[in-house]
Protein backbone atom coordinates (compact mmCIF):
# COMPACT_ATOMS: atom_id res chain seq x y z
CA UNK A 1 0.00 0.00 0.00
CA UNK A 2 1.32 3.44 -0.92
CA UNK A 3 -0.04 7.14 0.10
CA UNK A 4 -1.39 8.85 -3.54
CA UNK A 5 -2.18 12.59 -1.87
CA UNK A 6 -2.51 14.52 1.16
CA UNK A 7 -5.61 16.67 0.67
CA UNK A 8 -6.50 19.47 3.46
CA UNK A 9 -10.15 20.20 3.76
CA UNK A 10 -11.37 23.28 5.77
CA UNK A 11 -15.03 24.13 6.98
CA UNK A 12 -16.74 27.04 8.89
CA UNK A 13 -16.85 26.36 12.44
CA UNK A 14 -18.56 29.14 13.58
CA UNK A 15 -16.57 31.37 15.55
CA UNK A 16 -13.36 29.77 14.17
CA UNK A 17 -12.28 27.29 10.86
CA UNK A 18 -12.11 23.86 11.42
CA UNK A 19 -9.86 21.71 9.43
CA UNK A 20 -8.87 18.54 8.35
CA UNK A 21 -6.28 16.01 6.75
CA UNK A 22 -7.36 13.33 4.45
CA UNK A 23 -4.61 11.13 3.59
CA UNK A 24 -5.41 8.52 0.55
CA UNK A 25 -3.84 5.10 -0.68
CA UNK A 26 -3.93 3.10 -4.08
CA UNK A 27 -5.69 0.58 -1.81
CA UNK A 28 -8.75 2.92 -1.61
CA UNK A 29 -8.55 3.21 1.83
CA UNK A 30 -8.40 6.65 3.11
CA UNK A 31 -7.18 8.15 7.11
CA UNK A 32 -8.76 11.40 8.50
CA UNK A 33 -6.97 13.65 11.23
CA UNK A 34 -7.64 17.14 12.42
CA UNK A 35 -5.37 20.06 12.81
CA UNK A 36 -5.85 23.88 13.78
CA UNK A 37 -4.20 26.77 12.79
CA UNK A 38 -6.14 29.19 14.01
CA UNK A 39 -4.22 32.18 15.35
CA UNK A 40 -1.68 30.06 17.47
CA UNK A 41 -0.72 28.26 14.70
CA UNK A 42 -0.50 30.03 11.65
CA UNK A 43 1.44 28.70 8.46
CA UNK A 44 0.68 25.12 10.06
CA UNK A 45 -1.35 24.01 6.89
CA UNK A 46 1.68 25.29 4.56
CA UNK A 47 4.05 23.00 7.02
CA UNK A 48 1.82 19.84 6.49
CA UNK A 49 1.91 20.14 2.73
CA UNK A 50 5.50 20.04 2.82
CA UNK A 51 5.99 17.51 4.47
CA UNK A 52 3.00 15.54 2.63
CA UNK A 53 5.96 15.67 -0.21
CA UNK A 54 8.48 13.52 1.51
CA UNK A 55 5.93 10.75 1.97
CA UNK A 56 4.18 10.06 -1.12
CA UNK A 57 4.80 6.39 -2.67
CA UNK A 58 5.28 5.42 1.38
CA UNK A 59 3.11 3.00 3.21
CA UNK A 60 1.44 4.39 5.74
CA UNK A 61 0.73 1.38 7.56
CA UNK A 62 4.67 1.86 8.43
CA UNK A 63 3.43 4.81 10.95
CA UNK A 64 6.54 4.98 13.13
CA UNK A 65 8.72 4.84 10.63
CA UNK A 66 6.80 7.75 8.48
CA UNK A 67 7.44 9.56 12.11
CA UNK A 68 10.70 9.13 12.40
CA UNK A 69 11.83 10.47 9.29
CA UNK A 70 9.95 13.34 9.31
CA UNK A 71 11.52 14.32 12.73
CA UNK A 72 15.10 13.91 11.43
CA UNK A 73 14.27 15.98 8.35
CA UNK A 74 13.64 18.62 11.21
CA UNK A 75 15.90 17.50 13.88
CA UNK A 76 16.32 21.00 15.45
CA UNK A 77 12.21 21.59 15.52
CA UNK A 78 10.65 18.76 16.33
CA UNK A 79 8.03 20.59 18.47
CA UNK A 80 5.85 23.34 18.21
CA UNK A 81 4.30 24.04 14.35
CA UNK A 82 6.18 21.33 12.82
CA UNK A 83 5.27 18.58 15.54
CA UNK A 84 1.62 19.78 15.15
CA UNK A 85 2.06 18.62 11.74
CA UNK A 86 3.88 15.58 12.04
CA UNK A 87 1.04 14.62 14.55
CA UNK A 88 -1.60 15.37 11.94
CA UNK A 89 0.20 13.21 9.67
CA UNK A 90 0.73 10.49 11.95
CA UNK A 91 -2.69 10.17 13.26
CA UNK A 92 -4.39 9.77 9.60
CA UNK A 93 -1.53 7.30 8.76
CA UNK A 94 -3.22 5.32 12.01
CA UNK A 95 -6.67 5.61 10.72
CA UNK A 96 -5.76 3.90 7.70
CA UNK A 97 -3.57 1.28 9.69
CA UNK A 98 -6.20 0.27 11.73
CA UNK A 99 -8.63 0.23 9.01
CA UNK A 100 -6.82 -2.04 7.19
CA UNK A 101 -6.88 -4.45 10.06
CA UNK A 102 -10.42 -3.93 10.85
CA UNK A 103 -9.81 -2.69 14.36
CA UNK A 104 -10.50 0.53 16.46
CA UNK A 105 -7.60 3.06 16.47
CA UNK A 106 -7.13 1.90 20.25
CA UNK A 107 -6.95 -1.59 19.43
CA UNK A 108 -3.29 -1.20 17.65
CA UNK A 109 -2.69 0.16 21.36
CA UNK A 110 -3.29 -2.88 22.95
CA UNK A 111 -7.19 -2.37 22.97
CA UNK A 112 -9.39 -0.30 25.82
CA UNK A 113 -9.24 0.05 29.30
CA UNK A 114 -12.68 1.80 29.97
CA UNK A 115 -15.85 0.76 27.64
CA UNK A 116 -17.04 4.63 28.85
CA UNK A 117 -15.45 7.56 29.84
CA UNK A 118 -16.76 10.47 32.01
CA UNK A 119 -17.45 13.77 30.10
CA UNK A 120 -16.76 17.46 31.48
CA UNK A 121 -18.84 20.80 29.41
CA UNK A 122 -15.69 22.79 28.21
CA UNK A 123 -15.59 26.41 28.27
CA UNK A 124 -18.84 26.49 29.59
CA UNK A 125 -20.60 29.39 29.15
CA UNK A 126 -17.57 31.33 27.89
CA UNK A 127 -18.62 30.77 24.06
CA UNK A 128 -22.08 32.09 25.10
CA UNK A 129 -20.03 35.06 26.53
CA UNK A 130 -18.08 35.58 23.11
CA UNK A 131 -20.06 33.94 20.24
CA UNK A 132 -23.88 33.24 21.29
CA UNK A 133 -25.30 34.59 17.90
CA UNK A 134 -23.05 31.94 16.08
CA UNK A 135 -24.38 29.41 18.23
CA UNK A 136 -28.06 30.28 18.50
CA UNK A 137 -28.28 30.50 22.11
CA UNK A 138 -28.73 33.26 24.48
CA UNK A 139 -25.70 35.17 25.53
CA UNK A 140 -24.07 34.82 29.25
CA UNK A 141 -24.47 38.22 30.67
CA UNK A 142 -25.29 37.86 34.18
CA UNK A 143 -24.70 35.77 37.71
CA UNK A 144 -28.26 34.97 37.10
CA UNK A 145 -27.88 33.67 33.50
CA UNK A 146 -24.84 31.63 34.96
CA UNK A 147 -27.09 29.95 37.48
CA UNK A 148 -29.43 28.63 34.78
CA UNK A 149 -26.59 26.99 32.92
CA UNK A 150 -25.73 25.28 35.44
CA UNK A 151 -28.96 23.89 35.91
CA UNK A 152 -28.87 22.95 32.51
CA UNK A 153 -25.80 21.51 32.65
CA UNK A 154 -27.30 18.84 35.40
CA UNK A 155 -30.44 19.13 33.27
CA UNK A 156 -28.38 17.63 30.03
CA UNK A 157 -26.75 14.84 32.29
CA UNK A 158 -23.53 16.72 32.10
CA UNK A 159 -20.99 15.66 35.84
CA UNK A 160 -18.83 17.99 35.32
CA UNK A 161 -18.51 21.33 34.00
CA UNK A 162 -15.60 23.56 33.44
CA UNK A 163 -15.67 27.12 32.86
CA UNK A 164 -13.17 30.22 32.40
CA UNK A 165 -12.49 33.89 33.77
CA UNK A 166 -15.94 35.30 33.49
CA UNK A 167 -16.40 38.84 35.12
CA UNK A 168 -18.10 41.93 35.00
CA UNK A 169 -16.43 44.15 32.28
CA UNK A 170 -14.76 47.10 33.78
CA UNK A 171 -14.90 49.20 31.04
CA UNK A 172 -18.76 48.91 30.09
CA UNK A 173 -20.86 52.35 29.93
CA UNK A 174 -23.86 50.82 31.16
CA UNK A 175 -24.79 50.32 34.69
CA UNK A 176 -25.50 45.89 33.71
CA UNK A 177 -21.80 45.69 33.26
CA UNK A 178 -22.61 42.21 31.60
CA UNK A 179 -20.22 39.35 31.56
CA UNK A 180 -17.18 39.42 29.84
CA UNK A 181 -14.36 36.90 29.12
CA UNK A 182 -11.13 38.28 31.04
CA UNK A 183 -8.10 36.91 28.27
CA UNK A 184 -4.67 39.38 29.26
CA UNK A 185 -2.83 36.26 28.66
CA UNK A 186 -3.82 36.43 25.08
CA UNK A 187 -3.23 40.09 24.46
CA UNK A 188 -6.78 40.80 25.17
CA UNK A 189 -8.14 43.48 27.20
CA UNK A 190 -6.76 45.16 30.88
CA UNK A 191 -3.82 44.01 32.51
CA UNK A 192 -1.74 42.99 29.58
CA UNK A 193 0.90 42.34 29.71
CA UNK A 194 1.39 42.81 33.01
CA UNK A 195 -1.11 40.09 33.79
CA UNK A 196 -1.67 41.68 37.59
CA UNK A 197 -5.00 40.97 39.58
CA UNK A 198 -7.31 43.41 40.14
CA UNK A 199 -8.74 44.04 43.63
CA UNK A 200 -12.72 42.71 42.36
CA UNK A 201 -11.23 40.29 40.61
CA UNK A 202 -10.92 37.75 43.09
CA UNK A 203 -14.51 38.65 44.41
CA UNK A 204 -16.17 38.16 40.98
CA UNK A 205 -14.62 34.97 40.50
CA UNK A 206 -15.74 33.16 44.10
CA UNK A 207 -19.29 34.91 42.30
CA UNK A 208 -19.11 33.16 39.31
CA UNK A 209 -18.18 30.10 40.62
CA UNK A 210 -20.83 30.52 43.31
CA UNK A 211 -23.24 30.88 40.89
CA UNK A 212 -22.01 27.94 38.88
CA UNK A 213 -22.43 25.83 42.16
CA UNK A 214 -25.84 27.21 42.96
CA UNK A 215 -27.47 26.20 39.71
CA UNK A 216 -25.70 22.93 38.86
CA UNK A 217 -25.82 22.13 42.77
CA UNK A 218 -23.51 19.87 44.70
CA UNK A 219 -23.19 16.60 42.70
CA UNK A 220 -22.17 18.11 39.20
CA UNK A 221 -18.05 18.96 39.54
CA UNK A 222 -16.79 22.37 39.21
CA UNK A 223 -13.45 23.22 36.85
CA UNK A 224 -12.25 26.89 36.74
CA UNK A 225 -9.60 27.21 33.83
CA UNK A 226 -7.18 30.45 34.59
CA UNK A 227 -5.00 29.68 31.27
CA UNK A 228 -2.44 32.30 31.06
CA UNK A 229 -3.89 35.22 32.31
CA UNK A 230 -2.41 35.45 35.80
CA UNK A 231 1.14 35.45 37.53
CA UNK A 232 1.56 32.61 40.39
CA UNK A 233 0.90 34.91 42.84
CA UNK A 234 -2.50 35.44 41.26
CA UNK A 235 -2.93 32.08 40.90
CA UNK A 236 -1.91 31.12 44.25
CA UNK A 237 -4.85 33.54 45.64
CA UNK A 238 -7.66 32.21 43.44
CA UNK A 239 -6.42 28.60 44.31
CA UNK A 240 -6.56 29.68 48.19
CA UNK A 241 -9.98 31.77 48.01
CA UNK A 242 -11.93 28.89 46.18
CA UNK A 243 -10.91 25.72 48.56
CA UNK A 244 -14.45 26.56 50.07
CA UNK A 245 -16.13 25.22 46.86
CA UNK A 246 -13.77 21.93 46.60
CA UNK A 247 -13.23 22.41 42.97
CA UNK A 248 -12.68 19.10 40.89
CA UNK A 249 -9.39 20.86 40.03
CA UNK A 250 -8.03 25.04 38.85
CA UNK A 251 -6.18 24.42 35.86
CA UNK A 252 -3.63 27.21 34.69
CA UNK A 253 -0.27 27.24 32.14
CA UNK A 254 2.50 28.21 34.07
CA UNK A 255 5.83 27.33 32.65
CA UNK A 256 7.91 27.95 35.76
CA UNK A 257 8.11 24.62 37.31
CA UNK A 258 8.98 25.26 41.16
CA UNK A 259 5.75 28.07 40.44
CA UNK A 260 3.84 25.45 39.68
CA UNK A 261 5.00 23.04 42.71
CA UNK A 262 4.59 25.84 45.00
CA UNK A 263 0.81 26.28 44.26
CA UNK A 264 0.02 22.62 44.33
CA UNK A 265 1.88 22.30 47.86
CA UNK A 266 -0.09 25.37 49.27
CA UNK A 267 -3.52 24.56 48.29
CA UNK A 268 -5.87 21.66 48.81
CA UNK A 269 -7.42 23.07 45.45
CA UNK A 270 -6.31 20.29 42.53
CA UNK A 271 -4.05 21.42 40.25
CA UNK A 272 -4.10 20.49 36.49
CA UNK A 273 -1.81 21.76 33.57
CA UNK A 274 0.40 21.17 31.01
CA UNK A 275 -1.43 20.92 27.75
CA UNK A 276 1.28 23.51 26.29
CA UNK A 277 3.79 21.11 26.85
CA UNK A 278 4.14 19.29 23.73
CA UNK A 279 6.11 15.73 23.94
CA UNK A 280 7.79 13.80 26.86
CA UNK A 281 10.60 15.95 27.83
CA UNK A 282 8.70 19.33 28.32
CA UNK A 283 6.32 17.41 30.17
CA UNK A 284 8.95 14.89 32.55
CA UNK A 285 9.84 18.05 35.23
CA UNK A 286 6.16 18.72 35.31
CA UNK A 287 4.74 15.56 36.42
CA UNK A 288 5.51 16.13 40.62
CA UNK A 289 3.80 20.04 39.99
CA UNK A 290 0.07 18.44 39.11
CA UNK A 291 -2.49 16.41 39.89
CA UNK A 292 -3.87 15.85 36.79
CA UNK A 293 -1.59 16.09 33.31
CA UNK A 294 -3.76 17.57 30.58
CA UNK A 295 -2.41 16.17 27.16
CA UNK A 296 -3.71 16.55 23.49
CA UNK A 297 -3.19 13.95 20.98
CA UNK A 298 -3.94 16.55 18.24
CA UNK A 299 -0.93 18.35 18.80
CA UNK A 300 1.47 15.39 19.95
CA UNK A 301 0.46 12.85 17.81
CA UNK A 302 -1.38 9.84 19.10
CA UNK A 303 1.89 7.73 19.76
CA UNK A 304 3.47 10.49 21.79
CA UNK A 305 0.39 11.19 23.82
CA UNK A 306 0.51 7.53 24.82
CA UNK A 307 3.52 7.48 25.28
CA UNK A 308 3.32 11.17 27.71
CA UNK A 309 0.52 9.54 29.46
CA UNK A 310 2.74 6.18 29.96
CA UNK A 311 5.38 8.69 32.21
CA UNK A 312 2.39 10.02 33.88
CA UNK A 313 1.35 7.02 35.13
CA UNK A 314 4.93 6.32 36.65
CA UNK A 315 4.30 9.17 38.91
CA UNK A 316 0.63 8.34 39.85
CA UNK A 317 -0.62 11.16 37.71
CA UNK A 318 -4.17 10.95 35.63
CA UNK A 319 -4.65 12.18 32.72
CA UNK A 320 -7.19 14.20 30.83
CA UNK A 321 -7.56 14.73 26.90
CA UNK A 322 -6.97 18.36 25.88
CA UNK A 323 -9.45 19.33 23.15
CA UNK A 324 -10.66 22.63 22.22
CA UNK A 325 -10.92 21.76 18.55
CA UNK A 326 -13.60 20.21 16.48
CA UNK A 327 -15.30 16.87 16.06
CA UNK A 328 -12.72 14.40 14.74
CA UNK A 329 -10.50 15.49 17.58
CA UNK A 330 -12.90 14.98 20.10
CA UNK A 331 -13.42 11.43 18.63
CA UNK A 332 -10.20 10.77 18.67
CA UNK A 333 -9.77 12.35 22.32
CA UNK A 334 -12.15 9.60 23.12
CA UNK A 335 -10.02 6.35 21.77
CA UNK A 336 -6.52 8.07 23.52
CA UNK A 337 -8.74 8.18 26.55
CA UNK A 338 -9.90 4.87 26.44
CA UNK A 339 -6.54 3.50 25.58
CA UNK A 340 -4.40 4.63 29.43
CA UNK A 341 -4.99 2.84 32.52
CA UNK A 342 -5.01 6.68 34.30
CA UNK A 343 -7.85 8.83 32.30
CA UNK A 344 -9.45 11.13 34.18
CA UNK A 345 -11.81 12.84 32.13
CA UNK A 346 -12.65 13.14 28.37
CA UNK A 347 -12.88 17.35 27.10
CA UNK A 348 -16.35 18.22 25.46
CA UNK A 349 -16.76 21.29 23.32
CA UNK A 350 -21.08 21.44 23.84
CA UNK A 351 -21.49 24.60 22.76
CA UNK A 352 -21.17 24.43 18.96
CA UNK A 353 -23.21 25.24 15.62
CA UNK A 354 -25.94 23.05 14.71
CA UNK A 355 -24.93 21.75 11.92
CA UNK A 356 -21.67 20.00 12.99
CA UNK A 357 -23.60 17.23 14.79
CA UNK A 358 -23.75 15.99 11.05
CA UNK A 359 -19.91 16.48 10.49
CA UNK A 360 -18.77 12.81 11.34
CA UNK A 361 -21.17 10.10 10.00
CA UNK A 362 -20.63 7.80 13.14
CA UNK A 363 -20.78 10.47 15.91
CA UNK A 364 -20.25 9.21 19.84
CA UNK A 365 -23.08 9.83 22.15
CA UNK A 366 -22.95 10.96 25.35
CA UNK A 367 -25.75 8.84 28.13
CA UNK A 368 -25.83 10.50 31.95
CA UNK A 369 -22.27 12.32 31.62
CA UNK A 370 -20.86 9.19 29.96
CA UNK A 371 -19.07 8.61 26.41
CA UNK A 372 -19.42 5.32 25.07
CA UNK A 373 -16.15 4.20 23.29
CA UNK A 374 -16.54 3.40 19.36
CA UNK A 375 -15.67 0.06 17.83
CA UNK A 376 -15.79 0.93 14.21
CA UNK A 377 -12.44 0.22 12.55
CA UNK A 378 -10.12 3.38 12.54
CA UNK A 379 -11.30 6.44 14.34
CA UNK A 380 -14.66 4.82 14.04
CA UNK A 381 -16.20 7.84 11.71
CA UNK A 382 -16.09 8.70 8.52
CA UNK A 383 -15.83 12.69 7.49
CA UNK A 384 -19.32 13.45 6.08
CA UNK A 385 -17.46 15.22 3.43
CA UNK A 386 -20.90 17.00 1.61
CA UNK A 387 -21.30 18.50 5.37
CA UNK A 388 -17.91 19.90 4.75
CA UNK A 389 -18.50 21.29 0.89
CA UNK A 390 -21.49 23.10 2.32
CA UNK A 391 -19.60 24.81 4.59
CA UNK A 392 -16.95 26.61 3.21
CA UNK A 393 -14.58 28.58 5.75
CA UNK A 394 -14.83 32.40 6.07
CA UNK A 395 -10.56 32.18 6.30
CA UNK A 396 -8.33 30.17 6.40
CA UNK A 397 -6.93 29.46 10.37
């Protein structure tokens, strides 16, 4: 079997462009992955087409080997933009190897550990914040309007939920001062770059998460993600102020390691982490910082993920997939999940436009907070690619 083309489909995604890798064989059998290059990753697509070149005419059944290569051809960056891309390559090359044996994507893994997985509501009610006319919901402006999510997060069978830096924005000329998505770690809005604390800050979170608490009440798990958007002395304050509420864990990137030790040893708050850092040794000095490694097969590739979550279980740390991204990744979120003895928890995007519940012809379902693992061969999907023709992307990335 040899690969014939790389082909790179994008879609509108709403708020965003989703996008995909179809790889294809003069066996007729074809392997999907996702990628993203949204505005983290730009040029990514142009990186994945080059190195589509350098494996034309090879099997792709031969996935490690495929791997290999392309990481000597770029010995000195084997991370970042051009590991994304490896990883996109790799993963459809694994499709098509497990659909030519008939067998889940998991299965060439040494098969499942968990039948079902739990399920947390990502960024909940921060796309409502952002992008509710995309999504045909009503926006998040209010404490109030966060209480009745969380009742319909319990409502929608949903155990966990896990939210971002929601607060009243400071700058509004109305007296509502409606809720706003706080983001200086992206460039976005006050204290950037400086990424200081404000003195209502820490009030307005302990109110959101209140809030979150009130409506989804005590049985559904609470997540509060802080990203990049505060120093550890922020961090260490919000991780202090909301032991009260016995999060299910505060998630943040910090990148100073004896930071990130610090917090976990002066809290009782969990501490999760580490989805920026990409292959096993960025994420080695990590692993006694955290109580739960967060790790994305989309960017790592599905080998390397295993093989991350492999080091995390030597030091008695879970796991949880990172996904932010679209369907396909999600999917395959589920089968790296399902594949380490230490999962934790499976990342659901909920909030998303109508139509890309039609996107993957096989979608997974999701029964009283649980995924059910697929057993189709490959990712267990098929890209419904007339769902992607009649959505054509606003831009590319």
């Amino acid at each position: 079997m040899k690969i014939t083309g790389l082909e790179q489909w994008h879609c509108d995604g709403g708020w965003r462009t989703l996008s995909f890798l179809k790889v294809t064989t003069d066996a007729g059998l074809v392997g999907w992955s996702e990628f993203h290059e949204g505005t983290a990753a730009p040029g990514l697509g142009a990186i994945i087409a080059r190195l589509g070149e350098k494996i034309l005419g090879l099997d792709p059944r031969c996935a490690n080997r495929i791997v290999a290569g392309l990481q000597a051809s770029g010995r000195a960056f084997t991370v970042g933009l051009f590991g994304q891309a490896v990883a996109a390559i790799e993963n459809a090359c694994l499709d098509i190897l497990a659909r030519s044996l008939d067998i889940p994507v998991h299965g060439l893994f040494g098969g499942a550990h968990h039948r079902q997985l739990p399920v947390y509501w990502s960024q909940c009610g921060t796309l409502r914040t952002r992008h509710a006319q995309v999504l045909g919901v009503p926006p998040l402006e209010t404490l109030a309007d966060v209480e009745a999510l969380g009742r319909e997060v319990k409502q929608r069978g949903f155990g966990a939920l896990k939210t971002n830096v929601l607060i009243p924005d400071a700058f509004s000329t109305t007296d509502s001062k409606r809720l706003t998505n706080y983001r200086p770690g992206f460039g976005d809005g006050p204290q950037h770059p400086s990424l200081n604390m404000s003195p209502r800050l820490l009030d307005d979170l302990i109110a959101l998460m209140e809030a979150f608490r009130a409506g989804a009440g005590p049985d559904v798990r609470l997540m509060l993600d802080l990203n990049f958007n505060f120093r550890p002395e922020g961090v260490k304050r919000i991780a202090r102020a909301l032991e009260p509420l016995e999060l299910e864990w505060l998630e943040c990137d910090l990148r100073n390691v004896q930071a990130l030790t610090d917090l976990r040893n002066n809290t009782s708050t969990p501490i999760a982490s580490l989805e920026t850092m990409l292959g096993r040794q960025a994420l080695h000095p990590y692993l006694n910082a955290v109580d739960v490694a967060i790790i994305d097969p989309q960017w790592n590739g599905y080998t390397e993920a295993m093989q991350m979550a492999s080091l995390a279980e030597f030091h008695e740390v879970n796991v949880a997939s990172h996904n932010y991204h679209g369907p396909l990744s999600t999917l395959i979120g589920v089968h790296f999940s399902a594949s380490i003895p230490n999962s934790r928890y499976v990342e659901w995007v909920v909030d998303q436009p109508a139509w890309l519940a039609d996107l993957l012809v096989n979608p997974p379902t999701i029964v009283n907070g649980l995924v059910s693992l697929p057993d189709g061969a490959g990712w267990g999907s098929d890209i419904n690619e007339e769902v992607l023709r009649a959505h054509p992307p606003k831009k590319i990335g």
